[in-house]
N, C-alpha and C. Protein backbone atom coordinates (compact mmCIF):
# COMPACT_ATOMS: atom_id res chain seq x y z
N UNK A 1 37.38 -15.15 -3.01
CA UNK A 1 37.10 -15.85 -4.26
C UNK A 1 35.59 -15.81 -4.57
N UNK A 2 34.61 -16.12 -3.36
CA UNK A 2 33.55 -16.17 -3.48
C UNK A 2 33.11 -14.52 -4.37
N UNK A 3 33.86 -13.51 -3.58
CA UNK A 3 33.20 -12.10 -4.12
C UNK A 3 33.10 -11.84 -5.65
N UNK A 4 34.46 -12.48 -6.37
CA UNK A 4 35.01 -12.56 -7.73
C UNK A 4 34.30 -12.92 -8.33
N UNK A 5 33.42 -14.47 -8.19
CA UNK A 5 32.26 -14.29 -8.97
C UNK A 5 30.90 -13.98 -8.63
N UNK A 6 30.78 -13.42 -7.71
CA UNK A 6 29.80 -12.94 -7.58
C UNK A 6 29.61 -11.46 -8.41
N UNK A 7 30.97 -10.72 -8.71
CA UNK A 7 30.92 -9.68 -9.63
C UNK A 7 31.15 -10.16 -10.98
N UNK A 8 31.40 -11.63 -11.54
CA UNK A 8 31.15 -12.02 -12.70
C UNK A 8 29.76 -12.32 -13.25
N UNK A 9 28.83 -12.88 -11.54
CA UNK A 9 27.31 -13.05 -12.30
C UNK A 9 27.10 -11.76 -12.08
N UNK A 10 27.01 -11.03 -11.64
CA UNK A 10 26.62 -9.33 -11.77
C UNK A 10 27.03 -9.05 -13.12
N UNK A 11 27.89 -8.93 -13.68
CA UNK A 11 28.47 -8.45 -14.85
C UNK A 11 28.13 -9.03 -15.80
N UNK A 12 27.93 -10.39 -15.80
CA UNK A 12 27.22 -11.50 -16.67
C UNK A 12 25.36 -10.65 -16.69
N UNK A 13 25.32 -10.69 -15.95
CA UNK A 13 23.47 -9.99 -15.55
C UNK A 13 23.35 -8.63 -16.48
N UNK A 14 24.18 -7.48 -15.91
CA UNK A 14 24.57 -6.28 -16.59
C UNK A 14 24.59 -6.24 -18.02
N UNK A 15 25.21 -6.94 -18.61
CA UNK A 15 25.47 -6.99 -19.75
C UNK A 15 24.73 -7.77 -20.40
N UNK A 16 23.73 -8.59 -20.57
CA UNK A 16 22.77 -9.54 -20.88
C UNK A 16 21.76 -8.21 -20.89
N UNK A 17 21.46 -7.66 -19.92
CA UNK A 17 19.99 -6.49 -19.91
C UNK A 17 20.90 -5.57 -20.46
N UNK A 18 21.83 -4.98 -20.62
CA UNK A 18 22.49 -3.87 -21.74
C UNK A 18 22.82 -4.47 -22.96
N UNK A 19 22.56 -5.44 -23.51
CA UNK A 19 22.48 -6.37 -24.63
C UNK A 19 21.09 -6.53 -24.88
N UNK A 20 19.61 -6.62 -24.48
CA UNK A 20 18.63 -6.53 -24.63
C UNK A 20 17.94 -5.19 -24.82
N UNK A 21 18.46 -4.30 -24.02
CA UNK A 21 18.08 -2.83 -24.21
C UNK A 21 18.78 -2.19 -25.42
N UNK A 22 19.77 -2.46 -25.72
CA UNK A 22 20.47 -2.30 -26.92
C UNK A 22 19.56 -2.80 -28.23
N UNK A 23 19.08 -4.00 -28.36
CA UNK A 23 18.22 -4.29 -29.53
C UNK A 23 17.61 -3.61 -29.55
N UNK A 24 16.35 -3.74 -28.42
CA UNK A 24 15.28 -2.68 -28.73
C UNK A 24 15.40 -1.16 -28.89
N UNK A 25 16.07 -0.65 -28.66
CA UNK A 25 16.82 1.27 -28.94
C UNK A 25 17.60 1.09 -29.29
N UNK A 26 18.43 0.33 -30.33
CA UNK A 26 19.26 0.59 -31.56
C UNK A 26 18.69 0.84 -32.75
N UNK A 27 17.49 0.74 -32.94
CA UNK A 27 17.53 1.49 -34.38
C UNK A 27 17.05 2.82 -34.02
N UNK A 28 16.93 2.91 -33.00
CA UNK A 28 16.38 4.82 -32.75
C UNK A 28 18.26 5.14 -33.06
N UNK A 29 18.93 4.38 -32.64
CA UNK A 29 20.24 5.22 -33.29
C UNK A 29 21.08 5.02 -34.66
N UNK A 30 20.34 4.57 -35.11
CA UNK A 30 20.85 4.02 -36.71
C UNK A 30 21.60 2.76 -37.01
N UNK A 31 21.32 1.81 -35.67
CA UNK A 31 21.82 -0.03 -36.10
C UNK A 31 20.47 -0.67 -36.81
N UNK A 32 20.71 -1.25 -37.81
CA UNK A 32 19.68 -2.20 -38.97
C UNK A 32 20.51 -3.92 -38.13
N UNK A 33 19.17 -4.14 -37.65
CA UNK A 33 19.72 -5.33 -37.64
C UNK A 33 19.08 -6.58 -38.10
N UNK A 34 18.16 -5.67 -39.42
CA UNK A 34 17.66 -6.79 -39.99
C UNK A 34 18.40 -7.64 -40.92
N UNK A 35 18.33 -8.31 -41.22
CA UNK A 35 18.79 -9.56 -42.56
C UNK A 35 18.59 -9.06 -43.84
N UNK A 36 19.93 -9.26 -44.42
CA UNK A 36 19.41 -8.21 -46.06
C UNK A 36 18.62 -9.53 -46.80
N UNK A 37 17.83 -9.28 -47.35
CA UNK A 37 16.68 -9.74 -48.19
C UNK A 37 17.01 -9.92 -49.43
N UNK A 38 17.62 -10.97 -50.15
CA UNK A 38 18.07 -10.83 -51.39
C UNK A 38 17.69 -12.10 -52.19
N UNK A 39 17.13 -12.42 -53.16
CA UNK A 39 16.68 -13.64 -53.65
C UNK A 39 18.32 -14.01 -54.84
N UNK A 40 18.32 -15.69 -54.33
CA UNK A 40 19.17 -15.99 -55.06
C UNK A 40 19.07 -17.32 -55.41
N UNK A 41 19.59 -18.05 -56.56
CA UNK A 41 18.81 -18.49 -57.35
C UNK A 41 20.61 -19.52 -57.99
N UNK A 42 20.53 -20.93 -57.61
CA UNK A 42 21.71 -21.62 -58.31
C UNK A 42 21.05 -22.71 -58.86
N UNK A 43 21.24 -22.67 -59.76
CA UNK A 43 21.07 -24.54 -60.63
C UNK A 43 21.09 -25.45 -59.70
N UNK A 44 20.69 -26.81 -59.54
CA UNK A 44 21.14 -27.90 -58.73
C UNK A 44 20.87 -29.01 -59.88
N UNK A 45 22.24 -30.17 -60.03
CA UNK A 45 21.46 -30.89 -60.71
C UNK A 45 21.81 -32.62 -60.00
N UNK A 46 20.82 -32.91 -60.24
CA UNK A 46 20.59 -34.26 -59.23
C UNK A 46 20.93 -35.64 -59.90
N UNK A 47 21.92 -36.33 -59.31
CA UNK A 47 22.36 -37.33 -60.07
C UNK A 47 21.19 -38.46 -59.08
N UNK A 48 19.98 -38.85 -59.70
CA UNK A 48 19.70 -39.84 -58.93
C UNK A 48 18.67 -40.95 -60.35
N UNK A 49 19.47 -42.21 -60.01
CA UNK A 49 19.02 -42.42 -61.23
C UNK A 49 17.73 -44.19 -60.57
């Protein structure tokens, strides 16, 4: 039982640093993972009397 998670924090570890290396060298492969930038603009009207 003990070994079981010990290959879950391994795998937990693994994948956390292949999740970090992934941000940084994904856009050398064509992932945008910026935020689209779009201005938007609603009425608000304030009932405060």
């Amino acid at each position: 039982m003990l070994r079981f998670f010990k290959f879950l924090i391994y795998l937990a570890v693994i994948g956390f640093i292949a999740l970090a290396g992934y941000t940084y060298i994904g856009p050398f492969f064509g992932a945008d993972f910026s935020a689209p930038s779009e201005e938007t603009r609603v009425p608000v009207t304030l009932d405060a009397e």
